[in-house]
PDB file of N, CA and C in Angstrom:
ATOM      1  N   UNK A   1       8.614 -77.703 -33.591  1.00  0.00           N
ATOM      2  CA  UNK A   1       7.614 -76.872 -34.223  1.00  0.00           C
ATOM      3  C   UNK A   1       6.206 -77.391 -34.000  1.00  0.00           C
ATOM      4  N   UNK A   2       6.048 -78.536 -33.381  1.00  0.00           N
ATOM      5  CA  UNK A   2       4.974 -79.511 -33.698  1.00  0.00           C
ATOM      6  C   UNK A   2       4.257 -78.605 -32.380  1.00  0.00           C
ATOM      7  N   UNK A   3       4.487 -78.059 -30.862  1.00  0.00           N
ATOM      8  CA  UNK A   3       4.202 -77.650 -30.092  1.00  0.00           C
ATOM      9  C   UNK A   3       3.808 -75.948 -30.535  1.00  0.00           C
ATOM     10  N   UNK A   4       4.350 -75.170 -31.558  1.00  0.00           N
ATOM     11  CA  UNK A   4       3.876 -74.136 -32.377  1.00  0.00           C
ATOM     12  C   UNK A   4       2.509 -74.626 -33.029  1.00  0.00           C
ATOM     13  N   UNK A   5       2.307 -75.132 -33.374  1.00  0.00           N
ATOM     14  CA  UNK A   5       1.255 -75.612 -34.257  1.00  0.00           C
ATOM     15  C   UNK A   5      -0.194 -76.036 -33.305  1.00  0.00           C
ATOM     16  N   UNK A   6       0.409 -76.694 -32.319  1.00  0.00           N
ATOM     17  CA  UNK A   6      -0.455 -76.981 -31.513  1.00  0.00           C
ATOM     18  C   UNK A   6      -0.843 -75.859 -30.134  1.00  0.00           C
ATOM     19  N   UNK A   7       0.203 -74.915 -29.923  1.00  0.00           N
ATOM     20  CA  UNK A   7      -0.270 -73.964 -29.147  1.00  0.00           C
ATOM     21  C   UNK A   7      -0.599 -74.428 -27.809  1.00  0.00           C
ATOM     22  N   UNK A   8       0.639 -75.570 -27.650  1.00  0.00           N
ATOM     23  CA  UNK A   8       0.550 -76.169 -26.536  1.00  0.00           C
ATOM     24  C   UNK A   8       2.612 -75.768 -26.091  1.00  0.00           C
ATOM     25  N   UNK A   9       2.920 -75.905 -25.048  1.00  0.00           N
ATOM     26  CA  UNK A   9       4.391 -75.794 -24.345  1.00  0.00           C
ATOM     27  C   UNK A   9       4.659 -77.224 -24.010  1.00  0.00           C
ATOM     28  N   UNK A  10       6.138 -77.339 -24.332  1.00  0.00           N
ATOM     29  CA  UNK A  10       6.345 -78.700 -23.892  1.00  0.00           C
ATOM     30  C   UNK A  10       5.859 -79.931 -23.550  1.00  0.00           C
ATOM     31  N   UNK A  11       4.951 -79.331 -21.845  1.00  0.00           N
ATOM     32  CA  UNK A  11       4.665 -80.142 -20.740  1.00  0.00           C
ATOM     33  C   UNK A  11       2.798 -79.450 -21.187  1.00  0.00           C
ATOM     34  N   UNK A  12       2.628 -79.500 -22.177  1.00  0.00           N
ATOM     35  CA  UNK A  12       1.317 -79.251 -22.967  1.00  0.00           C
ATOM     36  C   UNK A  12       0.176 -78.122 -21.927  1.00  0.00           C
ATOM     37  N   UNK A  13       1.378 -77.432 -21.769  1.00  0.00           N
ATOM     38  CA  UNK A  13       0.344 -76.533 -20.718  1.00  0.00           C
ATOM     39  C   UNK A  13      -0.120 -75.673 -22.111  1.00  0.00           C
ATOM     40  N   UNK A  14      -1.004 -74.793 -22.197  1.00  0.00           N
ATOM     41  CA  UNK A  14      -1.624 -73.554 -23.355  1.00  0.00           C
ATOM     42  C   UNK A  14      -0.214 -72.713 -23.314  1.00  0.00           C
ATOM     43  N   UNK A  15       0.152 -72.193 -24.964  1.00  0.00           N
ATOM     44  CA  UNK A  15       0.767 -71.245 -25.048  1.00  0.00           C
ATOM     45  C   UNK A  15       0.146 -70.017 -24.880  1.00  0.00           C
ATOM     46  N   UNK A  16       1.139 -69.094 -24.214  1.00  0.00           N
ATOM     47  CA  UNK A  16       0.436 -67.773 -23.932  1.00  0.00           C
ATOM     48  C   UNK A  16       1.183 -66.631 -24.586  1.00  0.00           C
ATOM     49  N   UNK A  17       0.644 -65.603 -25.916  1.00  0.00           N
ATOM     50  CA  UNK A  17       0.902 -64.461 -26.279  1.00  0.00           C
ATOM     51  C   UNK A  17       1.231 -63.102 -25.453  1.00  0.00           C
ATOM     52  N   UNK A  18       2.106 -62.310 -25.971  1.00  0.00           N
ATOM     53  CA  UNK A  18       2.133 -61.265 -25.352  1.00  0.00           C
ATOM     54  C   UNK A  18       1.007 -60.746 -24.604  1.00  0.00           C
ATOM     55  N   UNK A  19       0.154 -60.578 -25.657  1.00  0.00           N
ATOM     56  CA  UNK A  19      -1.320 -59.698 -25.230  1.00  0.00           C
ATOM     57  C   UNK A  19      -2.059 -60.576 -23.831  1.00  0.00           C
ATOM     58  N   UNK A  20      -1.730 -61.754 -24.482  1.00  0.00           N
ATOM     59  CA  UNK A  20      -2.457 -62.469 -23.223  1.00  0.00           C
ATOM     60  C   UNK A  20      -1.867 -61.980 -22.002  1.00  0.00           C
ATOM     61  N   UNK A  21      -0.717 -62.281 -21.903  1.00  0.00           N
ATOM     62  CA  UNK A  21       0.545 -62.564 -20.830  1.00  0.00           C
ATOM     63  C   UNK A  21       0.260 -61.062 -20.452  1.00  0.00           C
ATOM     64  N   UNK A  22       0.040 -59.888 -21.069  1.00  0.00           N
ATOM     65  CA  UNK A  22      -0.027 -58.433 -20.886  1.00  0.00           C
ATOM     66  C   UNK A  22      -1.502 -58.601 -19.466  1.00  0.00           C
ATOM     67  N   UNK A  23      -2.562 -58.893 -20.178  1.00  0.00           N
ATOM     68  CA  UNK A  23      -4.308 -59.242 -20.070  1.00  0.00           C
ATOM     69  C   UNK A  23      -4.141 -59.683 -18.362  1.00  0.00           C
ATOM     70  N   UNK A  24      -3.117 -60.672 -18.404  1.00  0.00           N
ATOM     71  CA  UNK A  24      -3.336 -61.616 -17.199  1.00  0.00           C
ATOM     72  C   UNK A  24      -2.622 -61.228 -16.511  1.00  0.00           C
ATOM     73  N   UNK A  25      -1.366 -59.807 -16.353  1.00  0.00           N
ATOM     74  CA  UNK A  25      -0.547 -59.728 -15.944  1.00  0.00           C
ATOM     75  C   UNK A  25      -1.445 -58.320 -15.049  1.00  0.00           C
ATOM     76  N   UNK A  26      -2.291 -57.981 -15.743  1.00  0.00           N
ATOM     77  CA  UNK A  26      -3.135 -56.789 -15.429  1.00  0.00           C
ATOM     78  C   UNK A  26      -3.744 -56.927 -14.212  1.00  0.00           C
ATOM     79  N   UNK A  27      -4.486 -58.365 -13.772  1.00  0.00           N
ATOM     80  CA  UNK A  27      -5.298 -58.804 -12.968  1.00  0.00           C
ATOM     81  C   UNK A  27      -4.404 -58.801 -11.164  1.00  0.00           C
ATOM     82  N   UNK A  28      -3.397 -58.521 -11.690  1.00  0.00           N
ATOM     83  CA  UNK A  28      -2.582 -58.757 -10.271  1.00  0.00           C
ATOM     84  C   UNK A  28      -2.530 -57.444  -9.625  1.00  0.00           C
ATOM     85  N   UNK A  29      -3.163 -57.323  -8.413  1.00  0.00           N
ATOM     86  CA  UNK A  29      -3.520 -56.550  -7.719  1.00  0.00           C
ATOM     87  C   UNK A  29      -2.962 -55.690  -7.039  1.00  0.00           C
ATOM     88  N   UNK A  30      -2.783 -54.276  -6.715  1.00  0.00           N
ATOM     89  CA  UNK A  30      -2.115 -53.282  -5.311  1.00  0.00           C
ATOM     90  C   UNK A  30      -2.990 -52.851  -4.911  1.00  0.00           C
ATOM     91  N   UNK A  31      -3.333 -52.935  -3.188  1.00  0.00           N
ATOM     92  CA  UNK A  31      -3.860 -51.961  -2.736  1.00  0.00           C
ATOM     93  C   UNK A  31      -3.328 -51.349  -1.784  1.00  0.00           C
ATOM     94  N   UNK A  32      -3.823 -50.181  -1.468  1.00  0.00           N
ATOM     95  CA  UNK A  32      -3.006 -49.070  -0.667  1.00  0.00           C
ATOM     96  C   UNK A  32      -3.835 -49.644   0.932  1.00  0.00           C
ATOM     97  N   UNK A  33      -3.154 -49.974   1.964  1.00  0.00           N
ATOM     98  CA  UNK A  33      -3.964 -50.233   2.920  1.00  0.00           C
ATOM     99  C   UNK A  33      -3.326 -49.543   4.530  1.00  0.00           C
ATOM    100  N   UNK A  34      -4.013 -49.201   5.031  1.00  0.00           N
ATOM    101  CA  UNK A  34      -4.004 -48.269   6.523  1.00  0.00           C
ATOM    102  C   UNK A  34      -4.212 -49.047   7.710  1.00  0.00           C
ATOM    103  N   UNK A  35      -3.747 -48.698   8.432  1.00  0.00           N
ATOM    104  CA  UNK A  35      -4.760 -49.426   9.872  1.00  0.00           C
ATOM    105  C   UNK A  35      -5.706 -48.818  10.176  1.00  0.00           C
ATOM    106  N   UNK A  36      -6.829 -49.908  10.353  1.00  0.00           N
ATOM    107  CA  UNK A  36      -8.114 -48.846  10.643  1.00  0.00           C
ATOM    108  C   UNK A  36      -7.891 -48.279  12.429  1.00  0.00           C
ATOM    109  N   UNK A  37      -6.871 -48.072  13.178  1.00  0.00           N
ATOM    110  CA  UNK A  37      -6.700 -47.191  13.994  1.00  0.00           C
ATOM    111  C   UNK A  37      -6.185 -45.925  13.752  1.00  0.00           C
ATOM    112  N   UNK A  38      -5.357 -46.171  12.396  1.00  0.00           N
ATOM    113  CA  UNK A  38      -4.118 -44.823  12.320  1.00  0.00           C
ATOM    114  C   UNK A  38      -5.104 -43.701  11.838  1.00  0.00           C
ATOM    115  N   UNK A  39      -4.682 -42.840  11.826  1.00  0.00           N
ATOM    116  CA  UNK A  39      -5.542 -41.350  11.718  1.00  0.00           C
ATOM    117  C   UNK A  39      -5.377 -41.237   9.530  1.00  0.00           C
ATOM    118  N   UNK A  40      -5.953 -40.629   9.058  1.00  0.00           N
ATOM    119  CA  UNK A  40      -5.988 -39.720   7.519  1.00  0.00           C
ATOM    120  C   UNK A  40      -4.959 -39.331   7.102  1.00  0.00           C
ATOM    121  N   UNK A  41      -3.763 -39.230   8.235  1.00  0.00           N
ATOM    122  CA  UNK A  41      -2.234 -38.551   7.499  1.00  0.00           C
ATOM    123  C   UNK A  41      -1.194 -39.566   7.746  1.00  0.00           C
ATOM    124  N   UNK A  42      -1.804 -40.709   8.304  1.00  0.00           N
ATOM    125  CA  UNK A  42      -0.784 -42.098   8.430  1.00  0.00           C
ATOM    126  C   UNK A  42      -0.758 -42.536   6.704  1.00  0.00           C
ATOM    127  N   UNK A  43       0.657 -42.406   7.000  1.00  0.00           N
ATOM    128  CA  UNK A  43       1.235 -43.331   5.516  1.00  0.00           C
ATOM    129  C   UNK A  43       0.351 -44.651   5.426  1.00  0.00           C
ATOM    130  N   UNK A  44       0.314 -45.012   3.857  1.00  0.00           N
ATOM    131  CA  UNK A  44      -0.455 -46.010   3.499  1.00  0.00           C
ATOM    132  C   UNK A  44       0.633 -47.290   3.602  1.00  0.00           C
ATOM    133  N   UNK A  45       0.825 -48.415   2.839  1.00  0.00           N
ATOM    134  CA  UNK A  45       1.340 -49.643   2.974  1.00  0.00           C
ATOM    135  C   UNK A  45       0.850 -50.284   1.679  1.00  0.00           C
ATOM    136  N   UNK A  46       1.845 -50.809   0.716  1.00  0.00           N
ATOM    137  CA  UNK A  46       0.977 -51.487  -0.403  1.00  0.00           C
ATOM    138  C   UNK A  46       0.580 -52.745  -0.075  1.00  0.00           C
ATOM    139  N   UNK A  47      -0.340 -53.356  -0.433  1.00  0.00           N
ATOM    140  CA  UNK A  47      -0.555 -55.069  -0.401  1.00  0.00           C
ATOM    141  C   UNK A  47      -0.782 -55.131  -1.551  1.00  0.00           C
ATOM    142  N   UNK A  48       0.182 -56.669  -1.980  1.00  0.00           N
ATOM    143  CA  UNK A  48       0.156 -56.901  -3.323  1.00  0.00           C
ATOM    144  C   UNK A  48      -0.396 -58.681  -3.313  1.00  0.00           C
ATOM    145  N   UNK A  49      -1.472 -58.681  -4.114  1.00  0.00           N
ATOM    146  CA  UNK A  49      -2.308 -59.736  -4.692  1.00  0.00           C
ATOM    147  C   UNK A  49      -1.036 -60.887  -4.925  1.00  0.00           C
ATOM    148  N   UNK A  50      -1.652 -62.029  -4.562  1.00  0.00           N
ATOM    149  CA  UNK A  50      -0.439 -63.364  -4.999  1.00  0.00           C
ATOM    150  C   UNK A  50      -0.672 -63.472  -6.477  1.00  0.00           C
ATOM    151  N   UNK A  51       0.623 -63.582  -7.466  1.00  0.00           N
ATOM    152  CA  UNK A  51      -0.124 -64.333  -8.634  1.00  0.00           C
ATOM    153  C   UNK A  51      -0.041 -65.031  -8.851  1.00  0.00           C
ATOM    154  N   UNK A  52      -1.270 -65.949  -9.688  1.00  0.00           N
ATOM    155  CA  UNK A  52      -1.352 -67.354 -10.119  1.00  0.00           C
ATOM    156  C   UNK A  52      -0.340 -67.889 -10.962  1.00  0.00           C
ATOM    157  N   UNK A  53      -0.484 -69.060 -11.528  1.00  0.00           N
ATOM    158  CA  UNK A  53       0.799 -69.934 -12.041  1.00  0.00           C
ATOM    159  C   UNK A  53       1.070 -68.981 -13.459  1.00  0.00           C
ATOM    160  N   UNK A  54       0.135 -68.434 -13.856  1.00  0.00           N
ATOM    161  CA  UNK A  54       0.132 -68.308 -15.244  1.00  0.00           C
ATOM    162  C   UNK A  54       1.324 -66.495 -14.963  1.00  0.00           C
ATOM    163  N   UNK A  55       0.192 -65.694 -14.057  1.00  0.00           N
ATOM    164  CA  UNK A  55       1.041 -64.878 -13.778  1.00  0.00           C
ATOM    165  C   UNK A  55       2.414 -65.081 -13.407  1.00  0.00           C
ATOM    166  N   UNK A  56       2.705 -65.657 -12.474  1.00  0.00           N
ATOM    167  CA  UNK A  56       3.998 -66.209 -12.027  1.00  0.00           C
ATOM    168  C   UNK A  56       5.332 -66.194 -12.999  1.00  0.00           C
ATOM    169  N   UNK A  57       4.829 -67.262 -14.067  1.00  0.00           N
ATOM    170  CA  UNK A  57       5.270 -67.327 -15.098  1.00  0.00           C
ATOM    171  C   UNK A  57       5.881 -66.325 -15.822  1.00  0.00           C
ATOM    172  N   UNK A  58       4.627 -65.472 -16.129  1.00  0.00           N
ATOM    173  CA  UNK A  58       5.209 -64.153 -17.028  1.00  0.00           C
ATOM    174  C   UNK A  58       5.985 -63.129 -16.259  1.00  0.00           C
ATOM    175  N   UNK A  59       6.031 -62.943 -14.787  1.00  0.00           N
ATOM    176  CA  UNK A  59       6.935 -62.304 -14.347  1.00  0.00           C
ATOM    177  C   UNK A  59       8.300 -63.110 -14.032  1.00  0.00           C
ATOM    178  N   UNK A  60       8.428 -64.277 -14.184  1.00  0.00           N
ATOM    179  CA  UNK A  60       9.638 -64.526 -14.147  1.00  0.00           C
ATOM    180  C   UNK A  60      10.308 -64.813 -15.586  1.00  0.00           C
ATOM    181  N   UNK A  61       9.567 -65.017 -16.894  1.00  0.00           N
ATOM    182  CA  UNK A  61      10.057 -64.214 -17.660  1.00  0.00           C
ATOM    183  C   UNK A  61      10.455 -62.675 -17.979  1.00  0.00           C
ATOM    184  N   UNK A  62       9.658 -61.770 -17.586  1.00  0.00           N
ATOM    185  CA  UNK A  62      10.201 -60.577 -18.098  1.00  0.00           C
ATOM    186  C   UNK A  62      11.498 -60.423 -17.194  1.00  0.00           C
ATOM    187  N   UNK A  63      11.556 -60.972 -15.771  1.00  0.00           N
ATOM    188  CA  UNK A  63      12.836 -60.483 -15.113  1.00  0.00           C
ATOM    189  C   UNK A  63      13.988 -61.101 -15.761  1.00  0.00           C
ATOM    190  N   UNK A  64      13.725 -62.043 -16.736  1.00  0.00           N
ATOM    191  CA  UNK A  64      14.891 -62.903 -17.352  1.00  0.00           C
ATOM    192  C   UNK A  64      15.529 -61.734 -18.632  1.00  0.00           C
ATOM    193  N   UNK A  65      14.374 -61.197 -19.385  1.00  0.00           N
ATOM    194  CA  UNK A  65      14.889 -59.981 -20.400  1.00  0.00           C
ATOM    195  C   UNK A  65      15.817 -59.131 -19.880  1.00  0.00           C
ATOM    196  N   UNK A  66      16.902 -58.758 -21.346  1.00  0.00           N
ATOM    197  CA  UNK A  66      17.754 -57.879 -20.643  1.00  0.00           C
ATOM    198  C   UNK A  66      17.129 -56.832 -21.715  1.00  0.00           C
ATOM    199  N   UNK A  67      17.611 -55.441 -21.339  1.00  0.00           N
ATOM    200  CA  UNK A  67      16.965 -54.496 -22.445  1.00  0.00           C
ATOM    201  C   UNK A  67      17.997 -53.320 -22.648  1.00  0.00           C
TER     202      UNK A  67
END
């Protein structure tokens, strides 16, 4: 409980709240990207932003939830 109190994890990294974990989970990026040769009716391609440790984290928690 002593790590509740302190709002620190184990290995004393910051505990992170839903809202946070929501906040930071937001920042991770898609963009739709083309070749700048292909013509206006060429299908797009997503690129997806790396996420940081913190992100990381919260997506390999939610894949752990069952629902």
């Amino acid at each position: 409980m002593t790590t509740v109190a302190r709002h620190t994890l184990d290995d004393d990294a910051p505990a992170n709240g839903v809202a946070t974990l929501t906040v930071e989970l937001a920042t991770v990026v898609r963009n739709a990207g083309r070749s700048p040769l292909a013509s206006g009716s060429t299908p797009t391609f997503d690129i997806l932003g790396s996420p940081n440790a913190t992100q990381q984290h919260a997506i390999e928690f939610l894949r752990q939830l069952k629902v």
